[in-house]
N, C-alpha and C. Protein backbone atom coordinates (compact mmCIF):
# COMPACT_ATOMS: atom_id res chain seq x y z
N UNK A 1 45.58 202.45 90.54
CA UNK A 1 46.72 203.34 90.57
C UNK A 1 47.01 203.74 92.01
N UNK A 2 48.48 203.48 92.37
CA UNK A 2 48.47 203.75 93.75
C UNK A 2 49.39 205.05 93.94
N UNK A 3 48.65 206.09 94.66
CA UNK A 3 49.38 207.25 94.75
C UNK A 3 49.96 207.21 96.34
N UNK A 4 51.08 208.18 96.40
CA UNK A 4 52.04 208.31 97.59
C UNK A 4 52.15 209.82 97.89
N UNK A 5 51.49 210.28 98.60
CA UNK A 5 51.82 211.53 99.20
C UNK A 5 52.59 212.26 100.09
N UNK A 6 53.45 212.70 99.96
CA UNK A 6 54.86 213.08 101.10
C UNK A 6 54.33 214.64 101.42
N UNK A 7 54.48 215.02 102.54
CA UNK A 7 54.05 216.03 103.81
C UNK A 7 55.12 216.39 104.19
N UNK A 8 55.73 217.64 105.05
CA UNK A 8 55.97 217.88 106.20
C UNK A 8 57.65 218.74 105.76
N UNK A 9 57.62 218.54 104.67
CA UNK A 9 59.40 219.62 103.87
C UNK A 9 59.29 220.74 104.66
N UNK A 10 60.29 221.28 104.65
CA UNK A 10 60.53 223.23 104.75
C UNK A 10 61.99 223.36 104.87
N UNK A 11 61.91 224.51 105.44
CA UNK A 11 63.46 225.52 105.61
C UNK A 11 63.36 225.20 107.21
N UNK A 12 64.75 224.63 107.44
CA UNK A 12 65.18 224.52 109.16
C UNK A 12 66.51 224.91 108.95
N UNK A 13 66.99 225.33 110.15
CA UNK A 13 68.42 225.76 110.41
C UNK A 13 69.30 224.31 110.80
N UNK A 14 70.66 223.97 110.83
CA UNK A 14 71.22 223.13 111.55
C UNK A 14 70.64 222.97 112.77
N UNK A 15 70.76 221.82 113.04
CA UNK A 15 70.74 221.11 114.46
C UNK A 15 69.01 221.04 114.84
N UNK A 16 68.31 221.53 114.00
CA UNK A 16 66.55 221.49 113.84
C UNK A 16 66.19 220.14 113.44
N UNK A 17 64.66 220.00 113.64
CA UNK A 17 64.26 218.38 113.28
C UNK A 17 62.75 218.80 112.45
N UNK A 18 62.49 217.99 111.50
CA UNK A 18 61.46 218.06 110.46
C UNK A 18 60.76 216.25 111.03
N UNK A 19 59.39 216.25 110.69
CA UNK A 19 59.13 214.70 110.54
C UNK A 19 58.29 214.96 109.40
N UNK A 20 58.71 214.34 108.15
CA UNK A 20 57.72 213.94 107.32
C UNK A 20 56.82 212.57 107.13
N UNK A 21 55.85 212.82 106.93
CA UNK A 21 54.78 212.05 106.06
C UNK A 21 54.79 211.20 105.20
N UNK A 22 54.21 210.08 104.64
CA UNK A 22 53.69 209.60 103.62
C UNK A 22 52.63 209.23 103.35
N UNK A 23 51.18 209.51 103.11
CA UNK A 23 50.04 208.28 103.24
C UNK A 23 50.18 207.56 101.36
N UNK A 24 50.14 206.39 102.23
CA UNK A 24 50.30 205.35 101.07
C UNK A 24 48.73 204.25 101.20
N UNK A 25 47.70 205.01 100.55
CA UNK A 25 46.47 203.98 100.62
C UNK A 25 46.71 202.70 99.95
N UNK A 26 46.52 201.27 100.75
CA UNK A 26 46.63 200.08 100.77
C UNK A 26 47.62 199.22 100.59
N UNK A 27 48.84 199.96 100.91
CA UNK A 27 50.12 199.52 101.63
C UNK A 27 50.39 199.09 102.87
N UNK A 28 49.16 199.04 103.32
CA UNK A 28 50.04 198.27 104.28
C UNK A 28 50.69 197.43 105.17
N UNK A 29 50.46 195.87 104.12
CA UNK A 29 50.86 194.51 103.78
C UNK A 29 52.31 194.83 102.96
N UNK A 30 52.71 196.31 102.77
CA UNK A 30 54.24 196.26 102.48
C UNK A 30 55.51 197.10 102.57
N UNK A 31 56.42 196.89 102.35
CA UNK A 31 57.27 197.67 102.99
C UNK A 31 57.48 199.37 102.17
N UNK A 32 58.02 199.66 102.70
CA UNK A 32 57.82 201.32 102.69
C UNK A 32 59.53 202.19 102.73
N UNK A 33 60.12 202.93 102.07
CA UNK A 33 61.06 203.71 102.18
C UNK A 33 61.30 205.06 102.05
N UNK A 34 61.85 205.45 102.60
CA UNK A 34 62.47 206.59 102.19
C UNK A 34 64.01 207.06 101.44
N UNK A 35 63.95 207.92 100.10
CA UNK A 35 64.62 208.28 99.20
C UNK A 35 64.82 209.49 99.29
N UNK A 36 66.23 209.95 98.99
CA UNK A 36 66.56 211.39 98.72
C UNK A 36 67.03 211.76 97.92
N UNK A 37 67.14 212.58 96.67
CA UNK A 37 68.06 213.31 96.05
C UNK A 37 68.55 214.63 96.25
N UNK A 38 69.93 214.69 96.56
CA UNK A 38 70.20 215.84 96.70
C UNK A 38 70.55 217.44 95.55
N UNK A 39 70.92 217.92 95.71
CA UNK A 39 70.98 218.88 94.19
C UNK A 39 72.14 218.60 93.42
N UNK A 40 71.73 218.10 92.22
CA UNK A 40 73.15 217.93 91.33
C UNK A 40 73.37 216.43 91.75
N UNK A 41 72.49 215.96 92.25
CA UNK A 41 73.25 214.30 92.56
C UNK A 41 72.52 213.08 92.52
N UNK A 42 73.02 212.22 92.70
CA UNK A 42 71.84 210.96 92.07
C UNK A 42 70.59 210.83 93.70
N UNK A 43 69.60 210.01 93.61
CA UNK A 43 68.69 209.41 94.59
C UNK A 43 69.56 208.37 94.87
N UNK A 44 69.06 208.66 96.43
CA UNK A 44 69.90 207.69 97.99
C UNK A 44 69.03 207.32 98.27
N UNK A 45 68.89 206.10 99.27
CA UNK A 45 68.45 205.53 99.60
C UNK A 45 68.84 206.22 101.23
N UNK A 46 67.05 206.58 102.19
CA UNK A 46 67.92 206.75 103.48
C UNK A 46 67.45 205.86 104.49
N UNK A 47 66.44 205.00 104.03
CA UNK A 47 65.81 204.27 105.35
C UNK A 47 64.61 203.78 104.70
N UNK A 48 64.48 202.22 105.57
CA UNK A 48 62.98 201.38 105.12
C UNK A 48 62.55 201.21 106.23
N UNK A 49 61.36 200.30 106.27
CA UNK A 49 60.37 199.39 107.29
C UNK A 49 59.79 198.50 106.21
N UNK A 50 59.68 196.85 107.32
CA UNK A 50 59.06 195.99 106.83
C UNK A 50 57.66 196.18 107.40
N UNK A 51 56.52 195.35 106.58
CA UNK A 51 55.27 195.79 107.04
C UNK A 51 54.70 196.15 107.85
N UNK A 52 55.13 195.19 108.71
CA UNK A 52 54.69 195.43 109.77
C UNK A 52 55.64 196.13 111.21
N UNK A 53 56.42 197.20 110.48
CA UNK A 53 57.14 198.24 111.52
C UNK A 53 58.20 197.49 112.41
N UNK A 54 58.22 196.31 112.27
CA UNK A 54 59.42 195.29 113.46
C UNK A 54 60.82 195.23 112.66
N UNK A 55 61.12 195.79 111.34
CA UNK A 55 63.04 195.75 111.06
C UNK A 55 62.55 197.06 110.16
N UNK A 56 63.74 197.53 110.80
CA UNK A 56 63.90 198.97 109.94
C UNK A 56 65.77 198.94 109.64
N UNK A 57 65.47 199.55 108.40
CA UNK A 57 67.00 199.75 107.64
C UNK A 57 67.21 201.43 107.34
N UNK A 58 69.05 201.90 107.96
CA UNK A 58 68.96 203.07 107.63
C UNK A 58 70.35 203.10 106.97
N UNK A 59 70.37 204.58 105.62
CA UNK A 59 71.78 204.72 105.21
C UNK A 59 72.83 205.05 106.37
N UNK A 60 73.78 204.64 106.37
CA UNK A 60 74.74 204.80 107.28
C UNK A 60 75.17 206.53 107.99
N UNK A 61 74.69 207.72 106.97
CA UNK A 61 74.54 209.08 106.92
C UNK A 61 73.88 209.98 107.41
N UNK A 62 72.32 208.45 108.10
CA UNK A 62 71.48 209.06 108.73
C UNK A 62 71.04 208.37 109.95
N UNK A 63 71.86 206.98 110.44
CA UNK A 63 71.94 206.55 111.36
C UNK A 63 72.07 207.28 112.70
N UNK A 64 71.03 207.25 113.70
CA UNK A 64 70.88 207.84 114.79
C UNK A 64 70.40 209.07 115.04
N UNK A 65 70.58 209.45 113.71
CA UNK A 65 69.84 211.12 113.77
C UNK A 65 68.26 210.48 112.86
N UNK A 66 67.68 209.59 112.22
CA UNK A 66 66.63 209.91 111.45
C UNK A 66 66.08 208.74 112.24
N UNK A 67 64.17 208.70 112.46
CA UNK A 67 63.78 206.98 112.74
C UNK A 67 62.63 207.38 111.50
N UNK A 68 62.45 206.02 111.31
CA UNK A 68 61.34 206.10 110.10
C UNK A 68 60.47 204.96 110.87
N UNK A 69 58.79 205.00 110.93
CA UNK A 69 57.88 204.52 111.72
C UNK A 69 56.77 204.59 110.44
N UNK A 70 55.91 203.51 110.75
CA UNK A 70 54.83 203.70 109.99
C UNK A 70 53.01 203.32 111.39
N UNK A 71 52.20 203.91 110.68
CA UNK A 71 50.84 203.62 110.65
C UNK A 71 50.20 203.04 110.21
N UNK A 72 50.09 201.54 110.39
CA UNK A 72 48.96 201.38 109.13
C UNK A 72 47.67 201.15 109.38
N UNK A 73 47.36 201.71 110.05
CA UNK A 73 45.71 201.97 110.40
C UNK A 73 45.94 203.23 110.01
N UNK A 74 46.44 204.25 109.60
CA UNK A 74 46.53 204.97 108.91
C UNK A 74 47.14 204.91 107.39
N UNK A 75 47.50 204.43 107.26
CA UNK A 75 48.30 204.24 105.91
C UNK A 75 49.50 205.30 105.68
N UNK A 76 50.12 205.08 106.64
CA UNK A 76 51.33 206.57 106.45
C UNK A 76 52.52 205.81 107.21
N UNK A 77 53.47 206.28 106.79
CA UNK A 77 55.19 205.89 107.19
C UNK A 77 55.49 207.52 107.22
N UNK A 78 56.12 207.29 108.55
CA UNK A 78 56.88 208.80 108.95
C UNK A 78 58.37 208.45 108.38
N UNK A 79 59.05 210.03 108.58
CA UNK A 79 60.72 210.15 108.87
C UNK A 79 61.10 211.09 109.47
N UNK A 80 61.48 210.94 111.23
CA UNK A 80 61.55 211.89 112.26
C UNK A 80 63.11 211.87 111.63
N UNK A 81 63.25 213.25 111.60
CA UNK A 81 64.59 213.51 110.98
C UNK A 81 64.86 214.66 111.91
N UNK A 82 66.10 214.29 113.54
CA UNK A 82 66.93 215.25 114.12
C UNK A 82 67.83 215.69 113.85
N UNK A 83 68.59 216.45 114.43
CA UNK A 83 69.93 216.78 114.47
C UNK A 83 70.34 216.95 112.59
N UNK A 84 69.74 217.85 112.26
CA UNK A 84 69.70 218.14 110.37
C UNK A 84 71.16 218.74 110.22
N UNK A 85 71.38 218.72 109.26
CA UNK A 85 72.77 219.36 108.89
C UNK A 85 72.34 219.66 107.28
N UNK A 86 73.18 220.33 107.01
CA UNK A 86 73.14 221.02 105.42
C UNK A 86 73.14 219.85 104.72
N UNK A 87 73.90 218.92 104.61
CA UNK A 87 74.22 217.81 103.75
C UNK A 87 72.83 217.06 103.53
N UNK A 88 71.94 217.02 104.73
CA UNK A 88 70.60 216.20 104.50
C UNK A 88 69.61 217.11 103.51
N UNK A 89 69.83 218.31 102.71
CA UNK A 89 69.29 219.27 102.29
C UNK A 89 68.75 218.26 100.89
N UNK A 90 68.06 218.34 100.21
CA UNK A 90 67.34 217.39 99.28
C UNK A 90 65.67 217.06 99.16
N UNK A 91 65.45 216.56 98.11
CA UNK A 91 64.03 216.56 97.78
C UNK A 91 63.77 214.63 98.51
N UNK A 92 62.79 214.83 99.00
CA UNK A 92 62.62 213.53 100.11
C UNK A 92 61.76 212.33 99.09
N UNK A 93 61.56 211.50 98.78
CA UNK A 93 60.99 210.89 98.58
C UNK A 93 60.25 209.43 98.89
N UNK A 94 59.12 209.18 98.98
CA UNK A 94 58.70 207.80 99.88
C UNK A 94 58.56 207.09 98.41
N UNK A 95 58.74 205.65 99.20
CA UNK A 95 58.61 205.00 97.86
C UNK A 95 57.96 203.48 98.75
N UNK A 96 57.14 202.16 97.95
CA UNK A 96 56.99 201.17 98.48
C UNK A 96 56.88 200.09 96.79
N UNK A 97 57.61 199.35 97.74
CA UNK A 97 57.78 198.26 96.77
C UNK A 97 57.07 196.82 96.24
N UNK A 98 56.79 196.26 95.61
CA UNK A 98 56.52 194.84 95.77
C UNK A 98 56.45 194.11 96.59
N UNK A 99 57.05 194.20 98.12
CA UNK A 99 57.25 193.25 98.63
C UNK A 99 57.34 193.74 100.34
N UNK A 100 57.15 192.54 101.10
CA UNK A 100 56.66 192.83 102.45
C UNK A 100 58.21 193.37 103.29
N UNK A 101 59.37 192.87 102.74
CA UNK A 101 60.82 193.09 103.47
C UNK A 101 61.15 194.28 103.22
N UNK A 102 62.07 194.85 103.87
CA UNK A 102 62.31 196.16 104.51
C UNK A 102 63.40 196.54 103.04
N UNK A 103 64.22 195.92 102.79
CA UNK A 103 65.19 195.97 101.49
C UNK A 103 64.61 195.62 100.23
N UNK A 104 63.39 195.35 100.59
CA UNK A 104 62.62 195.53 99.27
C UNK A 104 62.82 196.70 98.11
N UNK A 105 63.03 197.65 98.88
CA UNK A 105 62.88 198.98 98.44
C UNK A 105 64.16 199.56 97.55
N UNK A 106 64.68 198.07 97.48
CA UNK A 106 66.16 198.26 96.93
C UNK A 106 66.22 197.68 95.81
N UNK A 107 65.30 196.27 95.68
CA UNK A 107 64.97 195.19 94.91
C UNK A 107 63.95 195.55 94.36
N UNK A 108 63.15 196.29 94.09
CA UNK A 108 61.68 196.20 93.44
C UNK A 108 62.19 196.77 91.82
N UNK A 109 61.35 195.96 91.18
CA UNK A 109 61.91 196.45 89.62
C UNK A 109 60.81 197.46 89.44
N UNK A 110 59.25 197.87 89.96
CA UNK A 110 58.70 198.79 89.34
C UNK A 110 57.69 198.89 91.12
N UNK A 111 58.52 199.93 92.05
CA UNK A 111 57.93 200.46 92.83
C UNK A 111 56.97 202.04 92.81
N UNK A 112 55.98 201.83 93.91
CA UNK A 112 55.66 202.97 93.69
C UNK A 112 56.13 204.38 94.54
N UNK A 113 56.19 205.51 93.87
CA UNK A 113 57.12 206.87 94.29
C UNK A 113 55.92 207.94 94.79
N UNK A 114 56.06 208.79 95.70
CA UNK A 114 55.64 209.99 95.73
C UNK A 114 55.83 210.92 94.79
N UNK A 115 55.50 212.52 94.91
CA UNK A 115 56.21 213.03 94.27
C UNK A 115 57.24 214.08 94.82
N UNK A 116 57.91 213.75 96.23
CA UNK A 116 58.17 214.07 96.46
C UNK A 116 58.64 215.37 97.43
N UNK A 117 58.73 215.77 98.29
CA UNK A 117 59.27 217.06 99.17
C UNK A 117 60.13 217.89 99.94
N UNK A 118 60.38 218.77 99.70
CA UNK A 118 61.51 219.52 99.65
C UNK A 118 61.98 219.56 101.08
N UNK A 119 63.31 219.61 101.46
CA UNK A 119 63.56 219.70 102.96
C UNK A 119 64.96 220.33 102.46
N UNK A 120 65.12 221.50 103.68
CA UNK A 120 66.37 222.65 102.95
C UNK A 120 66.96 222.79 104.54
N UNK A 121 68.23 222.47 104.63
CA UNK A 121 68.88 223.19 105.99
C UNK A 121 69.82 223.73 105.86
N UNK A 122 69.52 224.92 106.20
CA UNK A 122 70.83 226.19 106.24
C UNK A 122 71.69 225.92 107.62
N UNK A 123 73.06 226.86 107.34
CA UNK A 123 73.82 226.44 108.32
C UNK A 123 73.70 228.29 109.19
């Protein structure tokens, strides 16, 4: 059973930066994402890495303000998330998939999820 632990949520004001966490024990031969749902709304997709940290994919919403990096001598994928705005307000979720490509995380029919953490920005 492979569990996913997400770190690092809270309350920031606009224009503040959060980096969350994931340790994902023995992932990491694969790719890795990050998911959001916001309140009242479906799960987004905001950003991957392929295994080995060399192509990363981001939603177009969080381009230039978020980088997502992983460890795997640690077993953890970050998400340095700057320049926050209210709209990024949502429960974060890491997720890793079947497979070593970065869009995996789009394609996997039964990936594994965290349970998630809260990240709130007031204006």
């Amino acid at each position: 059973q492979v569990q996913l632990a997400e770190s690092g949520g809270g309350s920031v004001q606009t224009g503040e930066s959060l980096r969350l966490a994931c340790v994902a024990p023995g992932r990491s031969r694969y790719a890795m994402g990050w998911f959001r749902q916001p309140p009242g709304k479906e799960r987004e997709f905001v950003a991957a890495i392929n295994w080995s940290g060399y192509v990363t994919h981001y939603a177009d919403s969080v381009k230039g303000r978020f980088t997502i990096s992983r460890d795997n001598a640690k077993n953890t994928v970050y998400l340095q998330m700057n320049s926050l705005r209210p709209e990024d307000t949502a429960i974060y979720y890491c997720q890793s998939p079947d497979s070593d490509q970065a869009m995996g995380v789009l394609q996997s029919e039964n990936p594994y999820w965290g349970q998630g953490t809260q990240v709130t920005v007031s204006s």
